[in-house]
Each structure stands twice: as C-alpha cells, then as structure tokens.
N, C-alpha and C. Protein backbone atom coordinates (compact mmCIF):
# COMPACT_ATOMS: atom_id res chain seq x y z
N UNK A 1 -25.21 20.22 3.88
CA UNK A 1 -24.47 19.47 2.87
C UNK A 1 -25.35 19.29 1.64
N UNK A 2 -24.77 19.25 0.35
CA UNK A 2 -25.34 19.06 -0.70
C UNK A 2 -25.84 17.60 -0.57
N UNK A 3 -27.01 17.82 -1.67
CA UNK A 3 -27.87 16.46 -1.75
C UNK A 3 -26.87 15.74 -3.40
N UNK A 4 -26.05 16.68 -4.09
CA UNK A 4 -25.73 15.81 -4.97
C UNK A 4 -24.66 14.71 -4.50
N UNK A 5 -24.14 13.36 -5.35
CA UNK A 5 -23.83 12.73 -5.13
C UNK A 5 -21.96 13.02 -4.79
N UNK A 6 -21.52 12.09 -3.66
CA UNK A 6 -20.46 12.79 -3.60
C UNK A 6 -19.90 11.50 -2.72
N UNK A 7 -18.11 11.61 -2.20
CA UNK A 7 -17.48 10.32 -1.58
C UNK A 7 -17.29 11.12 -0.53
N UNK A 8 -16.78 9.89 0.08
CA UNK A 8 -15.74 10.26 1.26
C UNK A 8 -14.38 9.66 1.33
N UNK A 9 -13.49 10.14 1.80
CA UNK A 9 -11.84 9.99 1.50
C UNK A 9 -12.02 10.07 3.37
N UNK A 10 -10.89 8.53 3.66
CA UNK A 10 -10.67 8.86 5.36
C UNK A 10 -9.35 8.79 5.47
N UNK A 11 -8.60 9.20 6.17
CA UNK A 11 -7.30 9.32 6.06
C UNK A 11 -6.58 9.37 7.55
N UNK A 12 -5.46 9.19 7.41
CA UNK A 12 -4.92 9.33 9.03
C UNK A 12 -4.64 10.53 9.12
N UNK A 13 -5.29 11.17 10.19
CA UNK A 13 -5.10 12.78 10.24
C UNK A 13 -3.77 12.89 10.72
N UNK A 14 -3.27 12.65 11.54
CA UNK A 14 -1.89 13.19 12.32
C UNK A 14 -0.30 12.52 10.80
N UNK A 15 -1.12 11.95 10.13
CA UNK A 15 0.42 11.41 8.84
C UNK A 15 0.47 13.26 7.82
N UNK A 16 1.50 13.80 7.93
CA UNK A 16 1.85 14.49 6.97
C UNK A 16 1.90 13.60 5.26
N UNK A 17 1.93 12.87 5.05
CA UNK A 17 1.87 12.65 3.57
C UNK A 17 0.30 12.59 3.28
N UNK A 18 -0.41 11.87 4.16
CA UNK A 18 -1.81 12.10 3.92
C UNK A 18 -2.76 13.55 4.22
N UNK A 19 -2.52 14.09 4.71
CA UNK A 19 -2.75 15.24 5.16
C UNK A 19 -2.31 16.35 3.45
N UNK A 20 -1.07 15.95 3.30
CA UNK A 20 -0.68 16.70 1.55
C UNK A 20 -1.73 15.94 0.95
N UNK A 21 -2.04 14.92 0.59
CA UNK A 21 -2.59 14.32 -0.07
C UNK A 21 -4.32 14.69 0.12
N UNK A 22 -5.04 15.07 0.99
CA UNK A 22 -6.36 15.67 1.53
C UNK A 22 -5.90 16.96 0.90
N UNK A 23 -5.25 17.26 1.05
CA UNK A 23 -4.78 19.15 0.67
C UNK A 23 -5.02 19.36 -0.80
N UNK A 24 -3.91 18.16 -1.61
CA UNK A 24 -3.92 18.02 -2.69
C UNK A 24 -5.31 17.66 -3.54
N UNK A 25 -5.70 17.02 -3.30
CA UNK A 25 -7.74 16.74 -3.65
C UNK A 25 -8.59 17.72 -3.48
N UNK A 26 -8.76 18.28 -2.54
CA UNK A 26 -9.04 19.66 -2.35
C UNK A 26 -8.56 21.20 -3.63
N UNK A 27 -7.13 20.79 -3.67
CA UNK A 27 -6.64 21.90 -4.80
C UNK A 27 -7.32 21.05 -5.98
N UNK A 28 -7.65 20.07 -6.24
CA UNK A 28 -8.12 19.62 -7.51
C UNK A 28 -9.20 18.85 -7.64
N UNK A 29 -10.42 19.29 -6.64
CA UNK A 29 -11.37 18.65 -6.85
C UNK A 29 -12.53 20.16 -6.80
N UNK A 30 -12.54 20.79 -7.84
CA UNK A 30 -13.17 22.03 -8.00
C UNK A 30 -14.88 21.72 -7.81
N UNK A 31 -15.18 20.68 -8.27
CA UNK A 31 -16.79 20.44 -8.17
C UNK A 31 -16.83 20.28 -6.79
N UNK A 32 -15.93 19.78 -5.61
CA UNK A 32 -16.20 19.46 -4.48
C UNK A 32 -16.82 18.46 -4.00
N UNK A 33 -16.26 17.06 -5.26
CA UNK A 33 -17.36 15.99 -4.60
C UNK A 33 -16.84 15.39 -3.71
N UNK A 34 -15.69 14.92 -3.06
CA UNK A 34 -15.03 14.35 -2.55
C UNK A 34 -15.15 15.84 -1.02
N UNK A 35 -15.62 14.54 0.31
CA UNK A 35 -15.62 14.75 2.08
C UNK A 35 -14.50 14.12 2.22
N UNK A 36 -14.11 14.51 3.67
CA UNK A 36 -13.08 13.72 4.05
C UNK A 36 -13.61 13.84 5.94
N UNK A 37 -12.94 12.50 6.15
CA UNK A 37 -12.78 12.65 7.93
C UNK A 37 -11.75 12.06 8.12
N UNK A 38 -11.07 12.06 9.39
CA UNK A 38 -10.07 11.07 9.66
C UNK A 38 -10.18 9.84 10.16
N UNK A 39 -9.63 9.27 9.92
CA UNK A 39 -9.80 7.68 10.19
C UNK A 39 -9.90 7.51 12.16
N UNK A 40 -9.24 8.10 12.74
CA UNK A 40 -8.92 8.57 14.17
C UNK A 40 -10.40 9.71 14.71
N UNK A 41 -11.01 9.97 13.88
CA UNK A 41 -12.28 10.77 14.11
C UNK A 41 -13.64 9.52 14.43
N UNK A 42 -14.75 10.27 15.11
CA UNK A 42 -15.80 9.51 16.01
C UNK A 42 -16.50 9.14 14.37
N UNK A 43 -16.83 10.09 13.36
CA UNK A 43 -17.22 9.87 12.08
C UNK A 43 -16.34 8.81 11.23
N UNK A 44 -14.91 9.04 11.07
CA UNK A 44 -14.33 8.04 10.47
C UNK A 44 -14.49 6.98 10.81
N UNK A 45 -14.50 6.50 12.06
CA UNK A 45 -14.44 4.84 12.94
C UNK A 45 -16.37 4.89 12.29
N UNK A 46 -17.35 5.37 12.60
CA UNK A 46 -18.77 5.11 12.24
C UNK A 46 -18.37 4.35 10.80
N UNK A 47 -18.26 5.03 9.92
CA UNK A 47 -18.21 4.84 8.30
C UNK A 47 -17.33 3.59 8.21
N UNK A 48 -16.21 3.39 9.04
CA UNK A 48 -15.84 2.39 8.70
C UNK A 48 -16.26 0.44 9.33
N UNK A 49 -16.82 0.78 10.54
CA UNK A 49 -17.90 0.48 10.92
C UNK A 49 -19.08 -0.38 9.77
N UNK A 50 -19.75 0.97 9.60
CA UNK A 50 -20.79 0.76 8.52
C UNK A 50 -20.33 0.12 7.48
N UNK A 51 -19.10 -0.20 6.81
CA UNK A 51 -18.49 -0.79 5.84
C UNK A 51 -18.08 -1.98 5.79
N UNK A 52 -18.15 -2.18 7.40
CA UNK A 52 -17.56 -3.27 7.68
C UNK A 52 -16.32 -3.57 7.79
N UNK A 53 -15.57 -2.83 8.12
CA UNK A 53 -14.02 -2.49 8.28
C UNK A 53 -13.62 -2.47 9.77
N UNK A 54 -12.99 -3.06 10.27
CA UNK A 54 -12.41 -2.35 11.59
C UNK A 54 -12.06 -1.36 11.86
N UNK A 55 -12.82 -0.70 12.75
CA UNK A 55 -11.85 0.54 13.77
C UNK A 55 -10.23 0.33 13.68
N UNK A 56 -9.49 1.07 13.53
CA UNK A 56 -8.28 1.45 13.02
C UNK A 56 -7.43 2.18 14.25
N UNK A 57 -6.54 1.92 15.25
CA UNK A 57 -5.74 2.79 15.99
C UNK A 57 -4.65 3.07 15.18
N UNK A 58 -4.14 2.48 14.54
CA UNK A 58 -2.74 2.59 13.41
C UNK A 58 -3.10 2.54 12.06
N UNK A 59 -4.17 3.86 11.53
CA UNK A 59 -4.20 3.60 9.80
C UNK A 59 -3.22 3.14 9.20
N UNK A 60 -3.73 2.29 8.25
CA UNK A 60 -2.98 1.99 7.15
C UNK A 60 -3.12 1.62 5.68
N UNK A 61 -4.41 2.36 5.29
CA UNK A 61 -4.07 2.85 4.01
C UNK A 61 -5.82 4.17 4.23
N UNK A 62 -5.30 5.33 3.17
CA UNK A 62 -6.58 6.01 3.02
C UNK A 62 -7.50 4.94 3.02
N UNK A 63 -9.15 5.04 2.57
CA UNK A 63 -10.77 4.83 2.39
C UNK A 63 -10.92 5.88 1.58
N UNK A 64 -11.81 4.63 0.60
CA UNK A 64 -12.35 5.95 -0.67
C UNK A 64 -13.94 5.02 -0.10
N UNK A 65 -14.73 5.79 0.27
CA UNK A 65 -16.07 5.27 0.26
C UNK A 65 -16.89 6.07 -0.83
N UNK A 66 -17.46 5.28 -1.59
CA UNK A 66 -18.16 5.70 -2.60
C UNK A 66 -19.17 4.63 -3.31
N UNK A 67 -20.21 5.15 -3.79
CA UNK A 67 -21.18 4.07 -4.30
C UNK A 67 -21.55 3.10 -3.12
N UNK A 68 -21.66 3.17 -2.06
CA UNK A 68 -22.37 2.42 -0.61
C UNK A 68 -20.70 1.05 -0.63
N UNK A 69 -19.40 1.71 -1.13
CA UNK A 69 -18.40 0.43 -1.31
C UNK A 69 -17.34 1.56 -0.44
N UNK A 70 -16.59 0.67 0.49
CA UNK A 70 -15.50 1.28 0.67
C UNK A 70 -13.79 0.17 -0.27
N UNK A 71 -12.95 1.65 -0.74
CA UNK A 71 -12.16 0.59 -1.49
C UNK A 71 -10.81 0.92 -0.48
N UNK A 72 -10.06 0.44 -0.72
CA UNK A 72 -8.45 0.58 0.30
C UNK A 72 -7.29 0.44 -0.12
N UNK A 73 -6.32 1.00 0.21
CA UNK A 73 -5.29 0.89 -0.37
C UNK A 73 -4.82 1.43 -1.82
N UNK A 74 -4.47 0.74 -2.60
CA UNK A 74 -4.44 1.37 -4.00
C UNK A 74 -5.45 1.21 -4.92
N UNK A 75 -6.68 0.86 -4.58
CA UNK A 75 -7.68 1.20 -5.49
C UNK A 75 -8.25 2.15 -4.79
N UNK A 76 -8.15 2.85 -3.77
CA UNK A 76 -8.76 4.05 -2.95
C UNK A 76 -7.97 5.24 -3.45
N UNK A 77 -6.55 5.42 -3.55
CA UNK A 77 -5.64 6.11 -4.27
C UNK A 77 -6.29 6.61 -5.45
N UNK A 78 -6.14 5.89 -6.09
CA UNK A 78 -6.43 5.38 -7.74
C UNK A 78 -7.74 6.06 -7.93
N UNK A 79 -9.15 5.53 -7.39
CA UNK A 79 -10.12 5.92 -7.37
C UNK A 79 -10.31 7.47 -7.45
N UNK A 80 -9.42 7.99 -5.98
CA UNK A 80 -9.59 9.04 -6.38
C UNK A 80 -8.88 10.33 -7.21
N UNK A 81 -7.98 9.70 -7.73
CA UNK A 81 -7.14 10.59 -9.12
C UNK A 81 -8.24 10.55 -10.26
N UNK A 82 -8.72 9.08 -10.38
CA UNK A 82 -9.76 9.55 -11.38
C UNK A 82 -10.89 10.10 -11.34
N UNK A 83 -11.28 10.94 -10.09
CA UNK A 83 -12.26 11.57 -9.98
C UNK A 83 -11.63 13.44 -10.35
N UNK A 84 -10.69 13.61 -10.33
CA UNK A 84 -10.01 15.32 -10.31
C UNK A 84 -9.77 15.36 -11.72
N UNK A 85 -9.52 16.42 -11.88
CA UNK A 85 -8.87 17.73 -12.48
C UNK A 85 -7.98 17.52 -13.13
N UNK A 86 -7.62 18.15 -14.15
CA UNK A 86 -5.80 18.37 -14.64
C UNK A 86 -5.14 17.09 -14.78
N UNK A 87 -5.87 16.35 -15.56
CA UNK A 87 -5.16 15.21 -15.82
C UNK A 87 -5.25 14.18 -14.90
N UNK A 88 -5.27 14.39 -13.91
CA UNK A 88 -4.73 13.15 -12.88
C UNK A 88 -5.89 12.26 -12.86
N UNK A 89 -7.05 11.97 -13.64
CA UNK A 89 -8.17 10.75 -13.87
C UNK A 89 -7.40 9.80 -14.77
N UNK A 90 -6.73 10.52 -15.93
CA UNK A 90 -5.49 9.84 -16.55
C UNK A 90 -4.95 8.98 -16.07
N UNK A 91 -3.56 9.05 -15.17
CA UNK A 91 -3.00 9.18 -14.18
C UNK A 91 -3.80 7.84 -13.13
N UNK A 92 -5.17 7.74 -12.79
CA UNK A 92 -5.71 7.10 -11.99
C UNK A 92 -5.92 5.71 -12.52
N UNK A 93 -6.58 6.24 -13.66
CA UNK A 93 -6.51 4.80 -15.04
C UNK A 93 -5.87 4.13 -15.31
N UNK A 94 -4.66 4.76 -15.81
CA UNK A 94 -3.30 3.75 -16.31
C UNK A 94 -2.77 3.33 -14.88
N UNK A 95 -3.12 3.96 -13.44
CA UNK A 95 -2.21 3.22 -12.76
C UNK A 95 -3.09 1.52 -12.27
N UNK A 96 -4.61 1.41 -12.81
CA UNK A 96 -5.21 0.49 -12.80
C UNK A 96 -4.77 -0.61 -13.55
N UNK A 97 -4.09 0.23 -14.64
CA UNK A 97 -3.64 -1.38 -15.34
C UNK A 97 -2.70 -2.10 -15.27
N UNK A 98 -1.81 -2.04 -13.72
CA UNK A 98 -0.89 -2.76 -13.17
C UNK A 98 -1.75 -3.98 -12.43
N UNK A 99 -1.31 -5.02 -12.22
CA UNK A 99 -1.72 -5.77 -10.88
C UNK A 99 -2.21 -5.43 -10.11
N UNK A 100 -3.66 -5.24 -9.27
CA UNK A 100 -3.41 -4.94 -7.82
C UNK A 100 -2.36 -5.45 -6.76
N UNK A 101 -1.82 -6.39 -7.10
CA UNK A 101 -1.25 -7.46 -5.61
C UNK A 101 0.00 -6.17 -6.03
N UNK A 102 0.60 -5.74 -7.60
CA UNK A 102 1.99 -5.05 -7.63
C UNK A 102 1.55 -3.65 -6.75
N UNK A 103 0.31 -3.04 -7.03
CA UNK A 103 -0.01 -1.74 -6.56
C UNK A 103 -0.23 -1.63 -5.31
N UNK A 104 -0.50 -2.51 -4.39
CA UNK A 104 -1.05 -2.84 -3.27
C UNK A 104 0.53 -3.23 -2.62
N UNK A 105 1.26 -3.78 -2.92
CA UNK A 105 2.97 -3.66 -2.55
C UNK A 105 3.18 -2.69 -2.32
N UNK A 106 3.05 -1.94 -3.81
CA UNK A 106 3.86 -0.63 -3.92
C UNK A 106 3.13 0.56 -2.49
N UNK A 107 1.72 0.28 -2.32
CA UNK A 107 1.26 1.52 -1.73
C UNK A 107 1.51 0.56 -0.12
N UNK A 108 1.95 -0.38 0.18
CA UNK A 108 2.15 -0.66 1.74
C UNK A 108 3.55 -0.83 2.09
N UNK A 109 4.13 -0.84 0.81
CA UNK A 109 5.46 -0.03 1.73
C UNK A 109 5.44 1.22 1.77
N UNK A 110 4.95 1.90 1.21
CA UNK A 110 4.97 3.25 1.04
C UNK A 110 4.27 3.78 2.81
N UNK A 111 3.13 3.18 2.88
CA UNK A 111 2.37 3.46 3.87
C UNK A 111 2.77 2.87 5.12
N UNK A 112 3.74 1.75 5.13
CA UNK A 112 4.54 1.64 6.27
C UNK A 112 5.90 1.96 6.81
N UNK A 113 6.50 2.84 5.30
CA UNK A 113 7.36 4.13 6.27
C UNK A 113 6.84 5.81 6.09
N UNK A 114 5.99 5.86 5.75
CA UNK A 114 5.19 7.18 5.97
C UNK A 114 5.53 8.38 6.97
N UNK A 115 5.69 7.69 8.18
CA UNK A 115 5.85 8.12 9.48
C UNK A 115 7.70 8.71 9.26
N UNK A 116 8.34 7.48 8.91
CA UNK A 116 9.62 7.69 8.84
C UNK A 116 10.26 8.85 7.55
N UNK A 117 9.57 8.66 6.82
CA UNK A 117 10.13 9.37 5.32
C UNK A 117 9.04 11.05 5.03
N UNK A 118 7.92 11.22 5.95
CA UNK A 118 7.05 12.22 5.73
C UNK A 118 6.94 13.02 7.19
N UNK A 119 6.97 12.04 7.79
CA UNK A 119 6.91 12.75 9.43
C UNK A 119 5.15 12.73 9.61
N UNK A 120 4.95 12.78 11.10
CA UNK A 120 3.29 13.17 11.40
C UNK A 120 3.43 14.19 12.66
N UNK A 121 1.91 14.34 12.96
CA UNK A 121 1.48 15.42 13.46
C UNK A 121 1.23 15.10 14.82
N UNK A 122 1.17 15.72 16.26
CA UNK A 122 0.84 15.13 17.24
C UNK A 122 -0.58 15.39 17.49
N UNK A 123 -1.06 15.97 16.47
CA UNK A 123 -2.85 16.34 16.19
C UNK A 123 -3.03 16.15 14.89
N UNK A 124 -4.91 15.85 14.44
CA UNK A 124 -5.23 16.27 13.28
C UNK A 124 -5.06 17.32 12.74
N UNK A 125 -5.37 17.22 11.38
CA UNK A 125 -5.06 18.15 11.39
C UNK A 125 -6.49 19.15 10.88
N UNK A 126 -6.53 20.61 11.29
CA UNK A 126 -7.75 21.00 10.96
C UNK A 126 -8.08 21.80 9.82
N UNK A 127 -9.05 21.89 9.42
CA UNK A 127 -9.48 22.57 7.98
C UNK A 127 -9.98 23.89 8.08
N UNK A 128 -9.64 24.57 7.46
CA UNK A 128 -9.84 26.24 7.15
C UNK A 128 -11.03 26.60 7.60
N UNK A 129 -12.17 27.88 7.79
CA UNK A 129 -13.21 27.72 8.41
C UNK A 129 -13.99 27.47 6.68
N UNK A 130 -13.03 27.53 5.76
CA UNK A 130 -14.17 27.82 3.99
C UNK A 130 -14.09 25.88 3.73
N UNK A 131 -13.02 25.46 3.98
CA UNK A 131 -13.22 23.81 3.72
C UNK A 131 -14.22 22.96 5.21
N UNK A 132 -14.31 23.57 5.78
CA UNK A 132 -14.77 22.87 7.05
C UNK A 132 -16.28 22.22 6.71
N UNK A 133 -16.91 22.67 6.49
CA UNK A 133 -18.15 21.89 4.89
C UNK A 133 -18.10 20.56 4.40
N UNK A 134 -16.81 20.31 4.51
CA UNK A 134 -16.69 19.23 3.26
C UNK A 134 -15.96 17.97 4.53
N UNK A 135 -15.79 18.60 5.63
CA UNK A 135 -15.04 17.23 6.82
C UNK A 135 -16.35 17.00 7.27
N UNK A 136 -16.32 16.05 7.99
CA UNK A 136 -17.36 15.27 8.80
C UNK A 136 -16.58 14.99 10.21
C-alpha cells in the first residue's frame, strides 16, 4: 500500500445501493485515495473499534475515516463527494450547507429502506483482482 495519505470508506457489503456507491468512488476517484472494507469484514469491525464506534451486525450508515476521525452518515457521504472528480466536490459542499439534523433525516430514511427500494446481496461483495489493492 502506498505511504501517501489516503481514507477509508466502510460500507455494508451485502446492500446493493452501497456497493453502487463503492463502485461509483472508484469510477471517480482517479488518484485512488479513498480504501474501502466492509463494515461486516474482520478489518471493518477493527477500524471501527479503533474509532470508537460499535461493531455493527445491521449497518447503518457508510464510515468515512479520515484524518485519525471517523464521520457517519451524511457527513461521511458528503465528505466523500468532495474528495472526487467531475464536479461532485461541488456537489459535496453545497450539500454541507443544509442542517446536519435535515441531512442526517434525509440520509436515515434513505438508509432504512435501502434493503427495500435497492435490494442486497446474500454475500459481499468482491473486488476485481486490479481494485483488490485498495480493500482491506
């Protein structure tokens, strides 16, 4: 692994919307700073752990760990639009200048029909052998 500076994104592996969403960061994070593990992985539960977060059997929202901080929910979102490509740091910014308590609504209903409106996986899901580098 590179020594330059870089995050980690944890996510629920078996949710299809998060899983697009790992996919999607990947298509637009060309420098490659952004790892990912799953939240359901022996690495994800460590990191979150180390953060001081509970172990998680039912994720419910991504982890943007970055700068020795883990953030959640819609500043973890957020965080990481403004780290990519093609506009979407834009995009990450202006969605900062809502409320958290409105953004943090908006992203836990979202994240508590996920299952219902995106469908999931009865496995993680796994990464190509050229992205496999960048999971933990």
């Amino acid at each position: 692994m590179s020594s330059a500076p870089s995050a980690t994104i944890l996510f629920d592996g078996v949710c299809n919307l998060c899983n697009g969403f790992v996919q999607f960061v990947i298509e637009h994070d060309a420098a490659g700073y952004f790892r990912f593990a799953s939240l359901q992985s022996a690495a994800g539960q460590e990191l979150l752990r180390a953060h001081g977060l509970q172990p998680q059997t039912e994720p419910d929202s991504v982890i943007l760990v970055e700068g020795g901080r883990a953030h959640t929910h819609s500043a973890a979102a957020l965080g990481v639009l403004q780290r990519l490509s093609g506009g979407w740091g834009v995009v990450g910014t202006l969605g900062k200048l809502f409320p958290r308590f409105l953004r943090d609504a908006v992203y836990r209903l979202i994240a508590r029909n996920r299952y219902r409106w995106f469908g999931r996986q009865d496995a993680c899901w796994l990464p190509t052998p050229e992205l496999r580098a960048r999971f933990l």
